[in-house]
N, C-alpha and C. Protein backbone atom coordinates (compact mmCIF):
# COMPACT_ATOMS: atom_id res chain seq x y z
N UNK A 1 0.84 -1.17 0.00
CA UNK A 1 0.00 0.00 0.00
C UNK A 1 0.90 1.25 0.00
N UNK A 2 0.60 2.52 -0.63
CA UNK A 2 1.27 3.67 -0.88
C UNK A 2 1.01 4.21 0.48
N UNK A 3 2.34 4.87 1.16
CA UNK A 3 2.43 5.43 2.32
C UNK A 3 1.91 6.97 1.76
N UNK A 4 0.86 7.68 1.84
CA UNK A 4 -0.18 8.87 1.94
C UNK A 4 0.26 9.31 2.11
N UNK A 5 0.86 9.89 3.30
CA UNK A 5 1.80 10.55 4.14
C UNK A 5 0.31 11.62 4.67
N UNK A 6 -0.41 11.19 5.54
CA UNK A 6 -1.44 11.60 6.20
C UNK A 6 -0.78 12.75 7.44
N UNK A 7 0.48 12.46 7.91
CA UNK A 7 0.92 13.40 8.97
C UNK A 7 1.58 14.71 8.74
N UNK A 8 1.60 14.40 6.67
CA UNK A 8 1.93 16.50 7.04
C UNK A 8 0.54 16.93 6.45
N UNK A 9 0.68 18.17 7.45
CA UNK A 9 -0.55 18.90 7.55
C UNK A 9 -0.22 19.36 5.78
N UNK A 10 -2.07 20.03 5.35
CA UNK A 10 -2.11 20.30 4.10
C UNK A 10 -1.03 21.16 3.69
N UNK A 11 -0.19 21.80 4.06
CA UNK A 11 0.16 23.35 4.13
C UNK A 11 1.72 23.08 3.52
N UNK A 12 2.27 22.15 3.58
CA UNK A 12 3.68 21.47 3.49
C UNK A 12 3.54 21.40 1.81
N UNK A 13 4.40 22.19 1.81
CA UNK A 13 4.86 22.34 0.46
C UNK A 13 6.02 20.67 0.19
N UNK A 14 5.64 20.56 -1.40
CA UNK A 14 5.58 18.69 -1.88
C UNK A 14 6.67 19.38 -3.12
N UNK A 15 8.10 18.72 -3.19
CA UNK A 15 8.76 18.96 -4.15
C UNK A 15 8.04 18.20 -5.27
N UNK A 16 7.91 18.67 -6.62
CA UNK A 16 7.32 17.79 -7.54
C UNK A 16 8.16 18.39 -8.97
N UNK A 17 7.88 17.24 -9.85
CA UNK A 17 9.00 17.95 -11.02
C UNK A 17 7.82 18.35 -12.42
N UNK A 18 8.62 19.14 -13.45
CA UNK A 18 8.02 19.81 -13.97
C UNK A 18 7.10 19.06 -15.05
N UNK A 19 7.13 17.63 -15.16
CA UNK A 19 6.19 16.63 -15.91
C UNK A 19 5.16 16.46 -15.11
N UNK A 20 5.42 16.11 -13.77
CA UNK A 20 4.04 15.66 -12.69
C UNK A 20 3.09 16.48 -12.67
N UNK A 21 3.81 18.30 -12.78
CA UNK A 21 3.11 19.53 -12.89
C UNK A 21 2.07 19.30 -13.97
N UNK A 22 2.84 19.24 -15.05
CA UNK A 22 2.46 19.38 -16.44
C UNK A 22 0.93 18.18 -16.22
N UNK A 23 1.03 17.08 -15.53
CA UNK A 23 0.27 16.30 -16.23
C UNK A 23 -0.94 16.42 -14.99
N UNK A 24 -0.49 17.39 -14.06
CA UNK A 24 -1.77 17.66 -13.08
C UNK A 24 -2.92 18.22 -14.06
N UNK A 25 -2.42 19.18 -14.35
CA UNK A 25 -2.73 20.70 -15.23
C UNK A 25 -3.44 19.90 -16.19
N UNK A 26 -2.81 18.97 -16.84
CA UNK A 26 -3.53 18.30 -18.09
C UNK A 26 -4.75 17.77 -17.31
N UNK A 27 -4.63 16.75 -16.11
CA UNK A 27 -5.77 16.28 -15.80
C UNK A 27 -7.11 17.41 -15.25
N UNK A 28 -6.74 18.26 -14.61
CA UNK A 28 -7.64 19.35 -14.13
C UNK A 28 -8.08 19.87 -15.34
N UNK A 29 -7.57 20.14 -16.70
CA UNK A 29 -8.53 21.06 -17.67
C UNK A 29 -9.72 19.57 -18.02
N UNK A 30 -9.16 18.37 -18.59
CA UNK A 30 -9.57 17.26 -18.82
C UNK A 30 -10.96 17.43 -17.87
N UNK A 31 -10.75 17.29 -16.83
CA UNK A 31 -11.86 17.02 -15.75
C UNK A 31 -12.84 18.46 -16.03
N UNK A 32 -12.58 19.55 -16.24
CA UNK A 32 -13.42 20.73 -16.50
C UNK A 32 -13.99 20.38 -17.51
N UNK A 33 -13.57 19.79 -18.63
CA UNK A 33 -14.12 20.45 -19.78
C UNK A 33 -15.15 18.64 -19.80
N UNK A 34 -15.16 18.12 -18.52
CA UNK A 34 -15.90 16.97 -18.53
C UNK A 34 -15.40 15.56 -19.01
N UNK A 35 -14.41 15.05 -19.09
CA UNK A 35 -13.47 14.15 -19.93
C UNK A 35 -12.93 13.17 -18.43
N UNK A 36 -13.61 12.33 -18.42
CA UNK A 36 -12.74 11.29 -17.51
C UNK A 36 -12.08 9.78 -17.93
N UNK A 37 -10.96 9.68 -17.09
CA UNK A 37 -10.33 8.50 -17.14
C UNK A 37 -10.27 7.69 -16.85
N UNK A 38 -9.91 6.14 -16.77
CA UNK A 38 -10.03 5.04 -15.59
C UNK A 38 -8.74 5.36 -14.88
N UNK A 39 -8.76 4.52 -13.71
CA UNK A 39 -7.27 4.94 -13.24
C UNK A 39 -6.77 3.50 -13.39
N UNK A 40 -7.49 2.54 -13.46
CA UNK A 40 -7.07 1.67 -13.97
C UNK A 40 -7.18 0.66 -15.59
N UNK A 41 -6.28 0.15 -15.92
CA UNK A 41 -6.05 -0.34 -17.71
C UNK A 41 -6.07 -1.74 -17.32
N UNK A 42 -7.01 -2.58 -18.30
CA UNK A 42 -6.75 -3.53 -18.49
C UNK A 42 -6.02 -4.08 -19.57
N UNK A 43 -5.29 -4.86 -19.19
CA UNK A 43 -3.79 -5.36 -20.21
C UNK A 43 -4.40 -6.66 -21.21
C-alpha cells in the first residue's frame, strides 16, 4: 500500500517535477471540460 503521508498537515509544500506539474494541469482542464479516465487499464 502507498504510504499517503497523512501526517503532514495540508500546508507542506511537496517537491514535484516539472512533468508531474504538467500532467496535473492536463488532468484538471480534462476534468473541466468533462473528460474522464479510468485509473485503472486492463492489459
Amino acid at each position: 500500500m502507498a504510504d499517503l503521508k497523512f501526517h503532514l498537515p495540508a500546508t507542506s509544500e511537496i517537491d514535484v517535477g516539472a512533468e508531474t506539474l504538467s500532467a496535473i494541469e492536463r488532468g484538471s482542464k480534462d476534468a473541466d471540460a468533462g473528460e474522464l479516465y479510468p485509473l485503472m487499464f486492463e492489459s
